[in-house]
PDB file of N, CA and C in Angstrom:
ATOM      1  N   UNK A   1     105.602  29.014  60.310  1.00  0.00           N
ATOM      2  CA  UNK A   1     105.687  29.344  61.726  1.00  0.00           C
ATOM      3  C   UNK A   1     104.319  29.087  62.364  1.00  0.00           C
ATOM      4  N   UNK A   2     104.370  28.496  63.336  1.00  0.00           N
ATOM      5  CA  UNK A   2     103.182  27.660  63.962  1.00  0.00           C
ATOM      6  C   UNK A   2     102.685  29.082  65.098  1.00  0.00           C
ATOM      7  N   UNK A   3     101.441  29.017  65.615  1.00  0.00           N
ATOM      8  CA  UNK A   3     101.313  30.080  66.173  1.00  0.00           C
ATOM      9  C   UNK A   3     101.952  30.260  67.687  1.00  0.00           C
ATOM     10  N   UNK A   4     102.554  29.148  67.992  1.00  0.00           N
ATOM     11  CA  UNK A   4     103.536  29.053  69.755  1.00  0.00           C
ATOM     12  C   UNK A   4     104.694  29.658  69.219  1.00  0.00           C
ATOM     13  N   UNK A   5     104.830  29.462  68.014  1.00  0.00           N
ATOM     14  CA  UNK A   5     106.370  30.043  67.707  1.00  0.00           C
ATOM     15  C   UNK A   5     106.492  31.459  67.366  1.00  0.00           C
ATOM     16  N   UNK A   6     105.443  32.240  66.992  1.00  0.00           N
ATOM     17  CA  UNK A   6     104.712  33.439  66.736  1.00  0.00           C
ATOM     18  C   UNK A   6     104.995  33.805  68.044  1.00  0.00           C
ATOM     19  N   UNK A   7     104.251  33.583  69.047  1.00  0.00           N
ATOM     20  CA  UNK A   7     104.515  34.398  70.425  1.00  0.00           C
ATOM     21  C   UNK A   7     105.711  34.043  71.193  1.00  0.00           C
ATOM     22  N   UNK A   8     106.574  32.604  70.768  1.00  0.00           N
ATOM     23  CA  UNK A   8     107.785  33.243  71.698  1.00  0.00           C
ATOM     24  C   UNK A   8     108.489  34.248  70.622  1.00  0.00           C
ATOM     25  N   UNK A   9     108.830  34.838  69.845  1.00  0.00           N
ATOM     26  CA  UNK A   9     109.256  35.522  69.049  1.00  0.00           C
ATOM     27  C   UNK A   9     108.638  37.164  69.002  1.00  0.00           C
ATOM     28  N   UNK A  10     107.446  37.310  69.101  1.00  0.00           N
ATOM     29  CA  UNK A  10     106.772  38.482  68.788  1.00  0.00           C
ATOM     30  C   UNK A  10     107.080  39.187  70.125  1.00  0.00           C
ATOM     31  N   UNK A  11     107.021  40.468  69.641  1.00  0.00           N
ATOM     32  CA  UNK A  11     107.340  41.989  70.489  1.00  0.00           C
ATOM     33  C   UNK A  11     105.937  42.753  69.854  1.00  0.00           C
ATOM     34  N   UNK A  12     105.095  42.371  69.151  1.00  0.00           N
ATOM     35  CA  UNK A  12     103.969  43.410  68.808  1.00  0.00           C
ATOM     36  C   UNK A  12     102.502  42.527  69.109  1.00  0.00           C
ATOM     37  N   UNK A  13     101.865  43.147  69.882  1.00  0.00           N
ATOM     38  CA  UNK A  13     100.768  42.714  70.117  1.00  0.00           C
ATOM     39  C   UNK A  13      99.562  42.554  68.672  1.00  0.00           C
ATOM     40  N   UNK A  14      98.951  41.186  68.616  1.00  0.00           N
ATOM     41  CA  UNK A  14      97.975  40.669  67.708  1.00  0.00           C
ATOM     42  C   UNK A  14      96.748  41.381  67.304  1.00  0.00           C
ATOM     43  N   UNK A  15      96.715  41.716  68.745  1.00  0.00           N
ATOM     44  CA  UNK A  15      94.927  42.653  69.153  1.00  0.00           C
ATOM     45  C   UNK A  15      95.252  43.999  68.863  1.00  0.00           C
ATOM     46  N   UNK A  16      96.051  44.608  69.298  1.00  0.00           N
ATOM     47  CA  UNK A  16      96.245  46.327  69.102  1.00  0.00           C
ATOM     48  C   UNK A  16      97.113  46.968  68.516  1.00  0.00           C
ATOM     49  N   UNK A  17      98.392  45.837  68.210  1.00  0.00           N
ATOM     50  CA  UNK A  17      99.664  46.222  67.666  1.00  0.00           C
ATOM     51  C   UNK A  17     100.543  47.159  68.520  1.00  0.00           C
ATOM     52  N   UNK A  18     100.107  47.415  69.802  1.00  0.00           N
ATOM     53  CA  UNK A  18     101.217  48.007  70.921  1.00  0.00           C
ATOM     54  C   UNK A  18     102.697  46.889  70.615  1.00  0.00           C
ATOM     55  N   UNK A  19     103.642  47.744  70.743  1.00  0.00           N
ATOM     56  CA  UNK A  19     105.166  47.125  70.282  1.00  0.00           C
ATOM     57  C   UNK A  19     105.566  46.705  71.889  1.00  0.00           C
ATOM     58  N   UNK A  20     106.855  46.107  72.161  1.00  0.00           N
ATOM     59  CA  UNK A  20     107.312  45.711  73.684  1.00  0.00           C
ATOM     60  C   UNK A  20     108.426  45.536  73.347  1.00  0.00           C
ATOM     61  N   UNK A  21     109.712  45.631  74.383  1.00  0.00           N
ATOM     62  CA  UNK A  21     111.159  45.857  73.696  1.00  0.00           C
ATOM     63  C   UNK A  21     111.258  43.561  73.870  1.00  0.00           C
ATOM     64  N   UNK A  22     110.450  43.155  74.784  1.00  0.00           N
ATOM     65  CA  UNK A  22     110.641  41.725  74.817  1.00  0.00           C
ATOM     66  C   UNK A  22     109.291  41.315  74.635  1.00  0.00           C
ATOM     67  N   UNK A  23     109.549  39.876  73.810  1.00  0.00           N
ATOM     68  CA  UNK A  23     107.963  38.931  73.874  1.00  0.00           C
ATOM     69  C   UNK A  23     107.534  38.421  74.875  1.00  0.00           C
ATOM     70  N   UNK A  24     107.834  38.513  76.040  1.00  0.00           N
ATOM     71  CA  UNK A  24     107.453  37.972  77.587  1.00  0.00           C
ATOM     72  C   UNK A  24     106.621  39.108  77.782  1.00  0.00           C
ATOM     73  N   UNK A  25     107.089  40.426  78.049  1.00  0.00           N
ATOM     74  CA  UNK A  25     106.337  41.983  77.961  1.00  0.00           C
ATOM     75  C   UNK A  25     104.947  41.959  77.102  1.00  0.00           C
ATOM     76  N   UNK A  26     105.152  41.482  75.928  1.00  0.00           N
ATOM     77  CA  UNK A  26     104.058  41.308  74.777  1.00  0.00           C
ATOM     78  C   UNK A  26     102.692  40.391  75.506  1.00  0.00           C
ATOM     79  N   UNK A  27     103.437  39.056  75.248  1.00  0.00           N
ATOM     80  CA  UNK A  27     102.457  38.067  76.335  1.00  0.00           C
ATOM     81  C   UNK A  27     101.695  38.529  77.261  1.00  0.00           C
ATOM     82  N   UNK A  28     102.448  39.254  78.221  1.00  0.00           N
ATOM     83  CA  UNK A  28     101.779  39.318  79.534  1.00  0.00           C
ATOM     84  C   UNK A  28     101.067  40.615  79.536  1.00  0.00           C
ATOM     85  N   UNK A  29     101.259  41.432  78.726  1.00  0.00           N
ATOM     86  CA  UNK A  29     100.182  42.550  77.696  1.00  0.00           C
ATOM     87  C   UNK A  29      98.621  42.081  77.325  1.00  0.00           C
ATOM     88  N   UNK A  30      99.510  40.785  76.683  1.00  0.00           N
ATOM     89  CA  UNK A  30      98.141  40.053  75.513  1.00  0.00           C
ATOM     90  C   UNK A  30      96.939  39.537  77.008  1.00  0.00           C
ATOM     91  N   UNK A  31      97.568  38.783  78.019  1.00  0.00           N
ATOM     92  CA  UNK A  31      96.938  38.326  79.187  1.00  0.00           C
ATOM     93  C   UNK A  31      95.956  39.096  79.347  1.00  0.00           C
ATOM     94  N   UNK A  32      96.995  40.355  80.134  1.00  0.00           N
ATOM     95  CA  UNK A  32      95.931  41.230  81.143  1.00  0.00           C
ATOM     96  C   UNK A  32      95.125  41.707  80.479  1.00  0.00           C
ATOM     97  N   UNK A  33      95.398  42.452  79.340  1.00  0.00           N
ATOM     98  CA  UNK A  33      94.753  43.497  78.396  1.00  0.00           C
ATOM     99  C   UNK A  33      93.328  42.795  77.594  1.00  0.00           C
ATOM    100  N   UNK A  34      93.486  41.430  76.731  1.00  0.00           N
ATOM    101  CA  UNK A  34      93.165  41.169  75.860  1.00  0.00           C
ATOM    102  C   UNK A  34      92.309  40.302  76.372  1.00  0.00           C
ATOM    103  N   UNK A  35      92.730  39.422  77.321  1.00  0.00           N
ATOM    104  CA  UNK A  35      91.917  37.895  77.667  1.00  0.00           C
ATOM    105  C   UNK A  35      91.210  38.127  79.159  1.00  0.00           C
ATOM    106  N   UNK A  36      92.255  38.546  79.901  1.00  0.00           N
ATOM    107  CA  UNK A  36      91.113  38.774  81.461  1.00  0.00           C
ATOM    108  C   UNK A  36      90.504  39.798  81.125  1.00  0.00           C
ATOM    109  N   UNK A  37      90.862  40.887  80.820  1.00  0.00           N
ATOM    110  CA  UNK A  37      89.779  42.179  80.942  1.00  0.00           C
ATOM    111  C   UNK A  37      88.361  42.012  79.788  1.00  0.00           C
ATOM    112  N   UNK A  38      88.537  41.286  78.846  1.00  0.00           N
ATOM    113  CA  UNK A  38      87.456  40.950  78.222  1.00  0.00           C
ATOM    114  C   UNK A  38      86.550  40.100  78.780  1.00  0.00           C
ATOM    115  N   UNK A  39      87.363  39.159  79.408  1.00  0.00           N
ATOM    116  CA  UNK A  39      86.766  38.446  79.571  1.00  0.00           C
ATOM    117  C   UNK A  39      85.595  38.594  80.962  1.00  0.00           C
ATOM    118  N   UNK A  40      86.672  39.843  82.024  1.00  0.00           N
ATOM    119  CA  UNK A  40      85.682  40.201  83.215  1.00  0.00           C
ATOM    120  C   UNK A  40      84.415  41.007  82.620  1.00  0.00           C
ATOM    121  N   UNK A  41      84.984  41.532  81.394  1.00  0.00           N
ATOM    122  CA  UNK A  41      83.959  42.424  80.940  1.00  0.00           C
ATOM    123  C   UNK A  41      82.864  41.461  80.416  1.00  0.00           C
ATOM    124  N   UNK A  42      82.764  40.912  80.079  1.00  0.00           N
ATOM    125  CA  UNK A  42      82.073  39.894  79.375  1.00  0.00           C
ATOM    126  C   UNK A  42      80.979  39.032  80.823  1.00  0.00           C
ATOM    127  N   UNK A  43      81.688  38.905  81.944  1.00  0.00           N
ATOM    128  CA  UNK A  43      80.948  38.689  83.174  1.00  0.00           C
ATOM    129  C   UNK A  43      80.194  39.252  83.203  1.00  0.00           C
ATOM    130  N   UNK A  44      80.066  40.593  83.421  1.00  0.00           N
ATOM    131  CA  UNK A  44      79.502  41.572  84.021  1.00  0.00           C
ATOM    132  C   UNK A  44      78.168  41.440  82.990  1.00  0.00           C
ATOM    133  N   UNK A  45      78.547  41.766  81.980  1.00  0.00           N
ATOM    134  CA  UNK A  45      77.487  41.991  80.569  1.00  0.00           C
ATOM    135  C   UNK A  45      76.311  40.510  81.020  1.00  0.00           C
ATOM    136  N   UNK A  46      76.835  38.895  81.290  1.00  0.00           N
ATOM    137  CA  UNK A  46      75.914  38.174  81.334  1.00  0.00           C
ATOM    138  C   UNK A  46      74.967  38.203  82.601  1.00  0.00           C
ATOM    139  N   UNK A  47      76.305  39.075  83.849  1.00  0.00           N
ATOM    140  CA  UNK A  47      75.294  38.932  85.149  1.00  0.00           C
ATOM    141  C   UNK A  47      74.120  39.634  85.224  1.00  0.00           C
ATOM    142  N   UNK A  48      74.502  40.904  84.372  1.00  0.00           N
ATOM    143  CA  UNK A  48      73.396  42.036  84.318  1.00  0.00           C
ATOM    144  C   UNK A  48      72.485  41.469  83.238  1.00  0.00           C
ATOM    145  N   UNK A  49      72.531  40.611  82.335  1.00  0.00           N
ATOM    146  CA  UNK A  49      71.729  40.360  81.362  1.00  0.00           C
ATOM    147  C   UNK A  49      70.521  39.005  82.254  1.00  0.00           C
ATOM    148  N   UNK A  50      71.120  38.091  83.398  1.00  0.00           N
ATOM    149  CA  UNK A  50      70.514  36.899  84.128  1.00  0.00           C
ATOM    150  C   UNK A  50      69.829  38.171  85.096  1.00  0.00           C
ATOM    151  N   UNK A  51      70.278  38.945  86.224  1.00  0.00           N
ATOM    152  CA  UNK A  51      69.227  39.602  86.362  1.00  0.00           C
ATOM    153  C   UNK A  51      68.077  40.149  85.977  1.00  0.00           C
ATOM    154  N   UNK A  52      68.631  41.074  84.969  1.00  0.00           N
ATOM    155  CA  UNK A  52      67.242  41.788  84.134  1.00  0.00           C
ATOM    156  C   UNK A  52      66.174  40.631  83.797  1.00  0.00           C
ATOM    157  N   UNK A  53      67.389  39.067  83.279  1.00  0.00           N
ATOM    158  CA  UNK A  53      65.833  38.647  83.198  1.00  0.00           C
ATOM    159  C   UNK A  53      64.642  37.647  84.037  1.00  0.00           C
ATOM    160  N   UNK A  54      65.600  37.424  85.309  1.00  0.00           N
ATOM    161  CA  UNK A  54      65.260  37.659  86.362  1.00  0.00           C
ATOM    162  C   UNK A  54      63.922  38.376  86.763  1.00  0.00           C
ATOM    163  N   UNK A  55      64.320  39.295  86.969  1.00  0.00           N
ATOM    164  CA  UNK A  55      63.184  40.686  87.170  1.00  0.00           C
ATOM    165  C   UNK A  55      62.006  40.408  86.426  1.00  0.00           C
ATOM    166  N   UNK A  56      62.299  40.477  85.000  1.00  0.00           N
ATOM    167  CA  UNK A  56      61.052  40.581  84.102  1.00  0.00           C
ATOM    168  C   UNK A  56      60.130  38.864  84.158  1.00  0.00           C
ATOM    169  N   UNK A  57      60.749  37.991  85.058  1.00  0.00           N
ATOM    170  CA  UNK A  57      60.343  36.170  85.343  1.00  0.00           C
ATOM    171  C   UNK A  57      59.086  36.999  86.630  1.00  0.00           C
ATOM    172  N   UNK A  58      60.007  37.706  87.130  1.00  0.00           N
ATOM    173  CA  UNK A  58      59.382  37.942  88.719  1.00  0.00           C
ATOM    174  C   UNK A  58      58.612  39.015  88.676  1.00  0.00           C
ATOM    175  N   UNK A  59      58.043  39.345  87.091  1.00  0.00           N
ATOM    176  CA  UNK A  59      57.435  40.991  87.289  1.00  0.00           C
ATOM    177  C   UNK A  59      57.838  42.028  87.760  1.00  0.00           C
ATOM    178  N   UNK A  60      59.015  42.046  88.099  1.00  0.00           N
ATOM    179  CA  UNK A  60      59.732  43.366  88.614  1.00  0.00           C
ATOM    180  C   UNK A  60      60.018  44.517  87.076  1.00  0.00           C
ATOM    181  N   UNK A  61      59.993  43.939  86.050  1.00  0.00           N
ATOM    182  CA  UNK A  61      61.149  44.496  85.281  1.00  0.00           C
ATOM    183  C   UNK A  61      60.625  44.914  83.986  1.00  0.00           C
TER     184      UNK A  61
END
């Protein structure tokens, strides 16, 4: 089983193992949960990391 065939089939999430009564439910779990929210999180972490060093270029910091 190839891994496209894994998610039209699966009802249990990869990352946390939360269950879903459908694999569309699962998917769109895996989206919000797993890939955007990491990934905004992951923004945030580099913007604050280009400031700080920012600051410490400009002697502020």
């Amino acid at each position: 089983m190839s891994n496209a065939d894994y998610y039209l089939h699966a009802k249990t999430c990869p990352e946390c193992g939360k269950r879903f009564s459908k694999p569309s439910e699962m998917i769109e779990h895996l989206i919000k949960e797993h890939i955007v929210d990491e990934y905004d999180r992951f923004l945030k972490y580099e913007e604050h990391s280009w400031r700080e060093a920012l600051k410490k270029k400009q002697g502020r910091g």
